[in-house]
Protein backbone atom coordinates (compact mmCIF):
# COMPACT_ATOMS: atom_id res chain seq x y z
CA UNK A 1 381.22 97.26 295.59
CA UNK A 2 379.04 97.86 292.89
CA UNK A 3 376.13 99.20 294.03
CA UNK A 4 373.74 99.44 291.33
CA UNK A 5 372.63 97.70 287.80
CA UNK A 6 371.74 98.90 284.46
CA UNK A 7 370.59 96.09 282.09
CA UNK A 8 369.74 96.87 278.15
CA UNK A 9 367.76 94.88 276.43
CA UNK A 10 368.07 94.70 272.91
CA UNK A 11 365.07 93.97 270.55
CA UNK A 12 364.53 94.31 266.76
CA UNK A 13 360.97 92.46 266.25
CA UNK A 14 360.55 90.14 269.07
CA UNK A 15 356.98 90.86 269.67
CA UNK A 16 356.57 86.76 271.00
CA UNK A 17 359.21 86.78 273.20
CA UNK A 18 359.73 90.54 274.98
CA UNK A 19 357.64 90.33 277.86
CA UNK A 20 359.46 87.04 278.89
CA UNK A 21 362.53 88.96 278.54
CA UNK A 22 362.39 91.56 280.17
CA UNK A 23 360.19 90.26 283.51
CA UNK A 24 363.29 87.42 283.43
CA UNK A 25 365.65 90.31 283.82
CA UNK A 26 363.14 91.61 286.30
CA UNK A 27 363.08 88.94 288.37
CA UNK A 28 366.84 87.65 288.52
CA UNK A 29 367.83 92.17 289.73
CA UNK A 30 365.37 92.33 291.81
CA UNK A 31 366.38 88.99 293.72
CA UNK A 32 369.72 91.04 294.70
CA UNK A 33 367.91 93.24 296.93
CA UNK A 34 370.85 95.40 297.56
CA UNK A 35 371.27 96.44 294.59
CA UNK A 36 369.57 99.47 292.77
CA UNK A 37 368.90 98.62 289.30
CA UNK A 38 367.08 99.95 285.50
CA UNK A 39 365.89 98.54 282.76
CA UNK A 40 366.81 99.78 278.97
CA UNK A 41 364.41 98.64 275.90
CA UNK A 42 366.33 99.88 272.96
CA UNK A 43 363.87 98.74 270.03
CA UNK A 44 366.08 98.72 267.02
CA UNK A 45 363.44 100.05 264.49
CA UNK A 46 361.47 97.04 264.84
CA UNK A 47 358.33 96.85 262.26
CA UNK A 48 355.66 94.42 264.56
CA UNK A 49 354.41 95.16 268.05
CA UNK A 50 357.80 95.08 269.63
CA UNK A 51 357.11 99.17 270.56
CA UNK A 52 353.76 99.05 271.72
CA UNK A 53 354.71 95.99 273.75
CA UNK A 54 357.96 97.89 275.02
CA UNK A 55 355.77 100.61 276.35
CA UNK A 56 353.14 98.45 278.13
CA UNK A 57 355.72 97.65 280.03
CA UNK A 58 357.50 101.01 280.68
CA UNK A 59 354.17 102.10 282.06
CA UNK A 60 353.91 98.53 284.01
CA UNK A 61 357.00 98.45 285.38
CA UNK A 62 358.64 101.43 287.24
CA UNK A 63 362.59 100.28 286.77
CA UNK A 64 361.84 100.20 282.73
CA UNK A 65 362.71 102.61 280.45
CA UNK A 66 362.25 102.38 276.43
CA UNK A 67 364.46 103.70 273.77
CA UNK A 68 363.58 103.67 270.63
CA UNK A 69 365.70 104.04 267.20
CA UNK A 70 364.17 106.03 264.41
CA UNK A 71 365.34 103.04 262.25
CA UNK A 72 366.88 99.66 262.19
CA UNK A 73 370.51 100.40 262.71
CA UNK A 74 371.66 96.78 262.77
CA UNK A 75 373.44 94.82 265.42
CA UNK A 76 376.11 96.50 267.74
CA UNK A 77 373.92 99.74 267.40
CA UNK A 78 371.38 98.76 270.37
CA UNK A 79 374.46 97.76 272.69
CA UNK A 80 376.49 100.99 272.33
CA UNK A 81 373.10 103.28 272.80
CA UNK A 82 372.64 101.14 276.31
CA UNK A 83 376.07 102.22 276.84
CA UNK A 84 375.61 105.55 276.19
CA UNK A 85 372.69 105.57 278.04
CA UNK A 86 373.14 103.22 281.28
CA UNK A 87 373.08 105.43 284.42
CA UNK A 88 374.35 102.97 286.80
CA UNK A 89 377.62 101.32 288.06
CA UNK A 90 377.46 97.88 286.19
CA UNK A 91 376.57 97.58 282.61
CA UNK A 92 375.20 94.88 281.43
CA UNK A 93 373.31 93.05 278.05
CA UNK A 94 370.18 90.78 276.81
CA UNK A 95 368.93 90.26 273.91
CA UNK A 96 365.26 89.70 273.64
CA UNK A 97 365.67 86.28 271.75
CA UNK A 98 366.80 84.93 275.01
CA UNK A 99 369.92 82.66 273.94
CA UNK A 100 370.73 83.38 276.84
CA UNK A 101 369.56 82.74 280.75
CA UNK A 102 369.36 85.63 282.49
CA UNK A 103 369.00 84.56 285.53
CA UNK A 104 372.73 82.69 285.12
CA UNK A 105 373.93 86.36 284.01
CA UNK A 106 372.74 87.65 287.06
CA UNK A 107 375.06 85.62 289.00
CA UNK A 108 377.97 86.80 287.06
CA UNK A 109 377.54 90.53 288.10
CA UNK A 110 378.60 90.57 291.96
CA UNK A 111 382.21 89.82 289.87
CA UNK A 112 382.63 93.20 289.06
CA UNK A 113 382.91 94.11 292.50
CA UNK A 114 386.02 92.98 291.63
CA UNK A 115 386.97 92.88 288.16
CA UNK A 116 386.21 95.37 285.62
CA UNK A 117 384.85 93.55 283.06
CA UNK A 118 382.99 89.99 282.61
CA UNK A 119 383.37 88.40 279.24
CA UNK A 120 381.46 85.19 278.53
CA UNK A 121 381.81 82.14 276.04
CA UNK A 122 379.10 80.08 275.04
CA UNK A 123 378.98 76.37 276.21
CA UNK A 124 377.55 75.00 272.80
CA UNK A 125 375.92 76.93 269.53
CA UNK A 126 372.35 75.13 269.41
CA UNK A 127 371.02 75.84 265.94
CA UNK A 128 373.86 77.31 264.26
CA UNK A 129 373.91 76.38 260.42
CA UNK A 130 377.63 75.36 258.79
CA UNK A 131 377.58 78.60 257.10
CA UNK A 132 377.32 80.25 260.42
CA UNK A 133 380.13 78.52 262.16
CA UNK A 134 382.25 78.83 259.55
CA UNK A 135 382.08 82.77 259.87
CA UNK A 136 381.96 82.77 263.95
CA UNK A 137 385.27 80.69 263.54
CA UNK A 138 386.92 82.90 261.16
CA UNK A 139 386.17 86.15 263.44
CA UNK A 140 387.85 84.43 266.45
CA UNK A 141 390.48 83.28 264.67
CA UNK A 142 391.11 86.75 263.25
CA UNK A 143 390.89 88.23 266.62
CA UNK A 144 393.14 85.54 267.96
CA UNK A 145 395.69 86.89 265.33
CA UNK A 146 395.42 90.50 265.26
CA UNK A 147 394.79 91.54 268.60
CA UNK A 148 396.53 88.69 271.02
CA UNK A 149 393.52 87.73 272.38
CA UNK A 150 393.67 83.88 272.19
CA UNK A 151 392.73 83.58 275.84
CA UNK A 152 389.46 84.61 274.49
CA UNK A 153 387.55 81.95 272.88
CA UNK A 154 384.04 84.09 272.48
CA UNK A 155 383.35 87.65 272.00
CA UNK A 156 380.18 88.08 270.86
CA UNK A 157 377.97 86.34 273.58
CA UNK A 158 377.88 87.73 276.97
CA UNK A 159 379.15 90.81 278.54
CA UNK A 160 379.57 92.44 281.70
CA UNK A 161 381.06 96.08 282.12
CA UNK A 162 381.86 98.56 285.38
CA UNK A 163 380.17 101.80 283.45
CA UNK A 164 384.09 103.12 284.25
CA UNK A 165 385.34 100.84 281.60
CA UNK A 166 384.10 103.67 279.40
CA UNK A 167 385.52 106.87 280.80
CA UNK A 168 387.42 108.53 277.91
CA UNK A 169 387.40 105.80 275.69
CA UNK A 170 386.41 106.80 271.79
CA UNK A 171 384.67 103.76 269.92
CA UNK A 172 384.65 103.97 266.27
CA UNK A 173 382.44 100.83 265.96
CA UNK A 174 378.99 100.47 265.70
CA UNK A 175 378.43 96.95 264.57
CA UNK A 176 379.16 93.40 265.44
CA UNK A 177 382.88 94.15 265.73
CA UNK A 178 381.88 96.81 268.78
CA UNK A 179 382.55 94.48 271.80
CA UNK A 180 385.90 93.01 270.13
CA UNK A 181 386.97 97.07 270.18
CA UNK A 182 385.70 97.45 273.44
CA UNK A 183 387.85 94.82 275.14
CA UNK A 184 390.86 95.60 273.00
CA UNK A 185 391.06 99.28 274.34
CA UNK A 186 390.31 98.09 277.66
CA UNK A 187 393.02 95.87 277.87
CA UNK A 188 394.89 98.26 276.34
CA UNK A 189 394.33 100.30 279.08
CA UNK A 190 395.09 97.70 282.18
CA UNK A 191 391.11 96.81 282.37
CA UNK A 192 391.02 93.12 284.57
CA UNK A 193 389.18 91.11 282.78
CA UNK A 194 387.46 87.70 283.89
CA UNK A 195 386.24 84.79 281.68
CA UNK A 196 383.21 83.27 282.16
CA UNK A 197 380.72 80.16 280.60
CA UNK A 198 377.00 80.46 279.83
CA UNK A 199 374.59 77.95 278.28
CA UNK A 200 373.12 79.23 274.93
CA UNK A 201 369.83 78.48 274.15
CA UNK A 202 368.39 77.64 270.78
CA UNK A 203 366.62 80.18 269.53
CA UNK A 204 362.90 79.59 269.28
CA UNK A 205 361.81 82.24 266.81
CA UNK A 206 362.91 84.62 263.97
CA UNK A 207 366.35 84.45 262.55
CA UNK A 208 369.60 86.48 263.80
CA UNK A 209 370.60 88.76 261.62
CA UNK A 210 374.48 88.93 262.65
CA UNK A 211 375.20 86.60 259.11
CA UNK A 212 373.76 88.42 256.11
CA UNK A 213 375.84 89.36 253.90
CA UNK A 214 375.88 93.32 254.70
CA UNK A 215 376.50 92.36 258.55
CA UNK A 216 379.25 90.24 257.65
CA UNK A 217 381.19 92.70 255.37
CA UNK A 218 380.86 95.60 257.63
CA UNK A 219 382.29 93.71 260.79
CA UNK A 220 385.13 92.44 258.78
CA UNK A 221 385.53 95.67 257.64
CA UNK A 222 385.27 97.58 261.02
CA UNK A 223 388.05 94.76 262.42
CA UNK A 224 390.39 95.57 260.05
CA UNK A 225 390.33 99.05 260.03
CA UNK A 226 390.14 99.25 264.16
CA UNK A 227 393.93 96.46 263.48
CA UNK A 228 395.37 99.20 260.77
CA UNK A 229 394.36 102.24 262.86
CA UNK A 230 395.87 100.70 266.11
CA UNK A 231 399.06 99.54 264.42
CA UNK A 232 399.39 102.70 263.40
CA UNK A 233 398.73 104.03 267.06
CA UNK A 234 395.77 106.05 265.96
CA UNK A 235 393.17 105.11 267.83
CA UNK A 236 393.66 107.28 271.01
């Protein structure tokens, strides 16, 4: 069994909706009981009161712990320093814009008693401009294609890890394409995986930054190279 909980959650200028965030997440470990658990802010170099709120409530609440980046490192950066920083034996993600209901996470983790790693697909995409589907459709299908993984239909959304997933495994990815890698390689290495459905929730303020321009070329970019490099059976 998996005895104990660490959950990261990610923020980059969610001032309005942090506290809510992370006293959900609060709430929906705490109702386990059994379970030890933390708490990881990792403020991605946000530029409002996201830090000052993150530490009112590492000083408020005892299972909380803040982490802060020097600068804004983009998406996939707060996600592998919760990795790299998670203490206990289940892994786990939220982002502070809440798309996503905690509380329904929370009754995903007592699979990894059993499996090794939880991967969830979204049940709609409230608020998701043509633009934005259009790219979110192109990286499945690419991922589809390049690394067998049509079973998958989401990749992106909800994740679940036993921190042993990550013993010994390199990750050259930083950004978007980071939990695609992740899943390949642990696959690759005989990881059972179980799928999952979660509602996502429209966001109700600030815009994602996963589909500028930047973001975009740099996971397309990490995707490839991670296809070439395993092809090529150099990626350990």
């Amino acid at each position: 069994m998996a005895k104990s909980v660490s959950c990261t959650v990610m923020a980059y200028n969610e001032e309005e909706t942090l506290v809510e965030a992370v006293e959900d997440v609060h709430r929906a470990l705490k109702a386990f009981g059994d379970r030890e658990f933390e708490i990881l802010i990792v403020d991605d170099g946000s530029k409002d009161r996201t830090p000052e709120i993150a530490l009112e409530l590492e000083k408020r609440i005892p299972e909380v712990r803040l982490i802060r980046h020097p600068r804004n490192m983009g998406p996939g950066s707060a996600i592998l320093t919760g990795i790299r920083n998670s203490r206990n034996d289940v892994i786990c993600f939220h982002a502070a814009d809440q798309q996503l209901n905690f509380q329904q996470v929370a009754g995903f983790i007592p699979l990894l008693d059993e499996y090794d790693m939880a991967i969830g697909s979204r049940s709609g995409r409230p608020g998701y401009t043509h633009m934005r589907m259009l790219a979110s459709h192109t990286y499945i299908t690419l991922a589809h294609n390049l690394f067998g993984l049509r079973q998958y239909d989401d990749f992106n959304f909800l994740y679940l890890y036993r921190r042993s997933v990550f013993d010994g495994m390199p990750i050259e990815s930083d950004g978007v394409f980071m939990c695609t890698e992740v899943l390949v390689r642990a696959i690759d290495r005989g990881a059972r995986v179980v799928k999952v459905e979660a509602e996502c929730l429209p966001r109700r303020v600030g815009v994602s930054t996963c589909f500028k321009a930047p973001v975009i070329e740099k996971t397309f970019g990490e995707m490839f190279r991670f296809w070439w490099r395993r092809r090529s059976g150099q990626t350990g």
